[in-house]
C-alpha atoms as a PDB file:
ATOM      1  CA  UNK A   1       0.000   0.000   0.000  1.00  0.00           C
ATOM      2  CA  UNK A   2       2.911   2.534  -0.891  1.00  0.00           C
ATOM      3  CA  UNK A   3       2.207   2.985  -4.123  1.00  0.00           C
ATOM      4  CA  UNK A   4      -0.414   6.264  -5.118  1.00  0.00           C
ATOM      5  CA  UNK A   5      -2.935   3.608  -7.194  1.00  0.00           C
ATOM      6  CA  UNK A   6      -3.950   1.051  -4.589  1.00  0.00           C
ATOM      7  CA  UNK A   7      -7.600   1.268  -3.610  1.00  0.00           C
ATOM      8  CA  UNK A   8      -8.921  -0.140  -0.389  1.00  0.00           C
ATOM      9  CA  UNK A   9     -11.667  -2.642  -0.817  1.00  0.00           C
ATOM     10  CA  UNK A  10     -14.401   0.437  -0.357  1.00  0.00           C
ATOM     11  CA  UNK A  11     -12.861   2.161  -3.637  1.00  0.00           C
ATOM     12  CA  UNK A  12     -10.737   4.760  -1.993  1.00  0.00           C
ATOM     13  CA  UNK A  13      -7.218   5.812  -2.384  1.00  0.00           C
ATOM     14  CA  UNK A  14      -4.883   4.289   0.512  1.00  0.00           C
ATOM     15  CA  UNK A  15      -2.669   7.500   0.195  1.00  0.00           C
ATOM     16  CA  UNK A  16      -5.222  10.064   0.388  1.00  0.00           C
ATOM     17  CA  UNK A  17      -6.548   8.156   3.612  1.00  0.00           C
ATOM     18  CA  UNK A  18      -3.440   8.568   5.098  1.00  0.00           C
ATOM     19  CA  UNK A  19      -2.761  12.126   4.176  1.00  0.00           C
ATOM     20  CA  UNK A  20      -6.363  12.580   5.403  1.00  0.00           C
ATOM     21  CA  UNK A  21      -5.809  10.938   8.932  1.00  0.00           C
ATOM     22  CA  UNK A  22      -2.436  12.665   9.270  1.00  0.00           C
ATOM     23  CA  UNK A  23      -3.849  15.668   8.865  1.00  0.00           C
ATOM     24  CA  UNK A  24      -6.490  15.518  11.079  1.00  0.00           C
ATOM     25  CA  UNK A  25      -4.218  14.592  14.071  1.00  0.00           C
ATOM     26  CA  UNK A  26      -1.205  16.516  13.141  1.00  0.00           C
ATOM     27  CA  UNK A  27      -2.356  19.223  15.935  1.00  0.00           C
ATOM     28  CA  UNK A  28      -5.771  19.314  16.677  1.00  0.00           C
ATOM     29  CA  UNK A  29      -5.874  23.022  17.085  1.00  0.00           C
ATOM     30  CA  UNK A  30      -8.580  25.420  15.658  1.00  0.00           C
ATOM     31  CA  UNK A  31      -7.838  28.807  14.529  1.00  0.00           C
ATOM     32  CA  UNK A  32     -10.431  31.305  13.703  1.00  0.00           C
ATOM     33  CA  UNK A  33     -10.087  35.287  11.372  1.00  0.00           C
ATOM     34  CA  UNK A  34     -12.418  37.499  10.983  1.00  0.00           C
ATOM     35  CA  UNK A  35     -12.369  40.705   9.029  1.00  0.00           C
ATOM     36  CA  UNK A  36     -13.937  43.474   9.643  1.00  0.00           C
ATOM     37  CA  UNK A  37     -14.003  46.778   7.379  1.00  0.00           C
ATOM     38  CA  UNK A  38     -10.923  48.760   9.342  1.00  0.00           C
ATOM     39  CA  UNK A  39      -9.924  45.566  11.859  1.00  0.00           C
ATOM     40  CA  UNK A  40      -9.176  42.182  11.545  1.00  0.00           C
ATOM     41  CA  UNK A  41      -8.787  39.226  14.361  1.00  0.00           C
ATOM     42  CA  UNK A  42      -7.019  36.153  14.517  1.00  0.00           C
ATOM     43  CA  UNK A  43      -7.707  33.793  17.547  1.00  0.00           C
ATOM     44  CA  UNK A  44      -6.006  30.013  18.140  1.00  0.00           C
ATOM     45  CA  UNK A  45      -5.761  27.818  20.440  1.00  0.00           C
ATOM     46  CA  UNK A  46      -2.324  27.514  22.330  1.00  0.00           C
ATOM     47  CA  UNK A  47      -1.527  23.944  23.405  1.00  0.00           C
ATOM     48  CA  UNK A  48       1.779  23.971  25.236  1.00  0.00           C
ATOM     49  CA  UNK A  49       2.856  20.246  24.055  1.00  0.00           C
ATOM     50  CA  UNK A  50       5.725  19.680  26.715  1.00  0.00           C
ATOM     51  CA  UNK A  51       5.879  20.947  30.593  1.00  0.00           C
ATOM     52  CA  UNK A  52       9.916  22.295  30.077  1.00  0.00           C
ATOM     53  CA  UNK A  53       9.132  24.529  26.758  1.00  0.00           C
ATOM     54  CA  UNK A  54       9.269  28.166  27.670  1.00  0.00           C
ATOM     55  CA  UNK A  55       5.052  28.717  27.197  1.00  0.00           C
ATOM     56  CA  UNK A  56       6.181  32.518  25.580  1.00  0.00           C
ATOM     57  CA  UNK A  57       8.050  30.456  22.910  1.00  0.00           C
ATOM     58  CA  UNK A  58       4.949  28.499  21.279  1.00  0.00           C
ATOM     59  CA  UNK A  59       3.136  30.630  18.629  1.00  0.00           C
ATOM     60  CA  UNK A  60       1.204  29.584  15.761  1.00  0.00           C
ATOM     61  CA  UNK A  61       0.862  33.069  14.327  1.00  0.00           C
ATOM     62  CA  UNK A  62       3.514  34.503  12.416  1.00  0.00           C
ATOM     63  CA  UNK A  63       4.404  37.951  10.710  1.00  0.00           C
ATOM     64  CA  UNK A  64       5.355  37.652   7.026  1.00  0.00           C
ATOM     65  CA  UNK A  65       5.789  40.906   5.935  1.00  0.00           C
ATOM     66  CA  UNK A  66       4.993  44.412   8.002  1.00  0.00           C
ATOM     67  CA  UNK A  67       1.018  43.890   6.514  1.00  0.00           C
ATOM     68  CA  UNK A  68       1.012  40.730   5.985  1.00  0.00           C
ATOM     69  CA  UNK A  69       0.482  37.893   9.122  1.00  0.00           C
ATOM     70  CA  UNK A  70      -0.418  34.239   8.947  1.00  0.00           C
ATOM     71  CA  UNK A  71      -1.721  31.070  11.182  1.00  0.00           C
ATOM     72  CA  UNK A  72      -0.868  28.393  10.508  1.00  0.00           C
ATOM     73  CA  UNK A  73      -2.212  24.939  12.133  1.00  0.00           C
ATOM     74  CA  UNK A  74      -0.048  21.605  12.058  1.00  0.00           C
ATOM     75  CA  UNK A  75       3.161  20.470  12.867  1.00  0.00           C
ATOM     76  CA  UNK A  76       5.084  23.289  13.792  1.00  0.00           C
ATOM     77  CA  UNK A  77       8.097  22.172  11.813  1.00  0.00           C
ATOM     78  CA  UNK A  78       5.582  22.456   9.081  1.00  0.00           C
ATOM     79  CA  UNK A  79       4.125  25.286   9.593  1.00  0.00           C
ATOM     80  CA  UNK A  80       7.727  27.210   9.904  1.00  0.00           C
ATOM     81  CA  UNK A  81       8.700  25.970   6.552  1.00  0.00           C
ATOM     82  CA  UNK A  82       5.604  27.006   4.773  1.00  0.00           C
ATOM     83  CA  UNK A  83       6.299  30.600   6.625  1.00  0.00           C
ATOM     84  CA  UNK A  84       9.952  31.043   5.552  1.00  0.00           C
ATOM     85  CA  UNK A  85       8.593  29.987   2.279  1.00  0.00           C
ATOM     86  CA  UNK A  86       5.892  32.839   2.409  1.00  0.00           C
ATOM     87  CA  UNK A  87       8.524  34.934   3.589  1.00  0.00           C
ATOM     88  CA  UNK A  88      10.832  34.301   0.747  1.00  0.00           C
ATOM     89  CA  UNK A  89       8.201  34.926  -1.781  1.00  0.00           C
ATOM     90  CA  UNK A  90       6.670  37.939  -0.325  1.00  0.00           C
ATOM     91  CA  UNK A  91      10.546  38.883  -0.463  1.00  0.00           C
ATOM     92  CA  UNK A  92      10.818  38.517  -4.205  1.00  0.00           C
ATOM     93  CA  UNK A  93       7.626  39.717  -5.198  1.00  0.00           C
ATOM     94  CA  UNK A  94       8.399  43.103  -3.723  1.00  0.00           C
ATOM     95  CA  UNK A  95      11.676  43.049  -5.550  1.00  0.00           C
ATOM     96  CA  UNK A  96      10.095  42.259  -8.596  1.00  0.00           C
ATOM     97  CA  UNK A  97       7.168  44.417  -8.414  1.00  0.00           C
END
């Protein structure tokens, strides 16, 4: 069941079932925006996953560029690639344009 094209006997990918069920457990954390016409607000969860990490040191909510934030849900390995990524473009997209 490694490859992408095995189906499970109820007609499903075995990947995506994975991907699914590692998604779904990665963090269990919910994050919520809302926008407003001059205000915006970003609320998540903040789940402290061992007793000797400094509690000030967990974040899930990240500045990309001076107007630009982001939360991000997930592993936080994850989630601090996909930022430096963001980063990187927002980077070169201001350079460019």
């Amino acid at each position: 069941d490694h490859h992408i094209s095995i189906f499970s006997p109820q007609g499903r990918l075995y990947q995506m079932e994975y991907a699914f069920k590692a998604a779904s457990s990665a963090s269990g954390l919910t994050g919520v925006s809302l926008r407003g016409q001059n205000s915006c607000a970003v609320v998540t969860q903040k789940k402290i996953p061992d007793r000797l990490m400094d509690p000030k040191s967990v974040t899930h909510l990240f500045s990309i560029t001076p107007s630009i934030g982001c939360l991000a849900t997930g592993r936080i390995a994850d989630c601090k690639s996909q930022v430096q990524r963001a980063r990187y473009e927002a980077a070169e997209h201001k350079y460019k344009y």
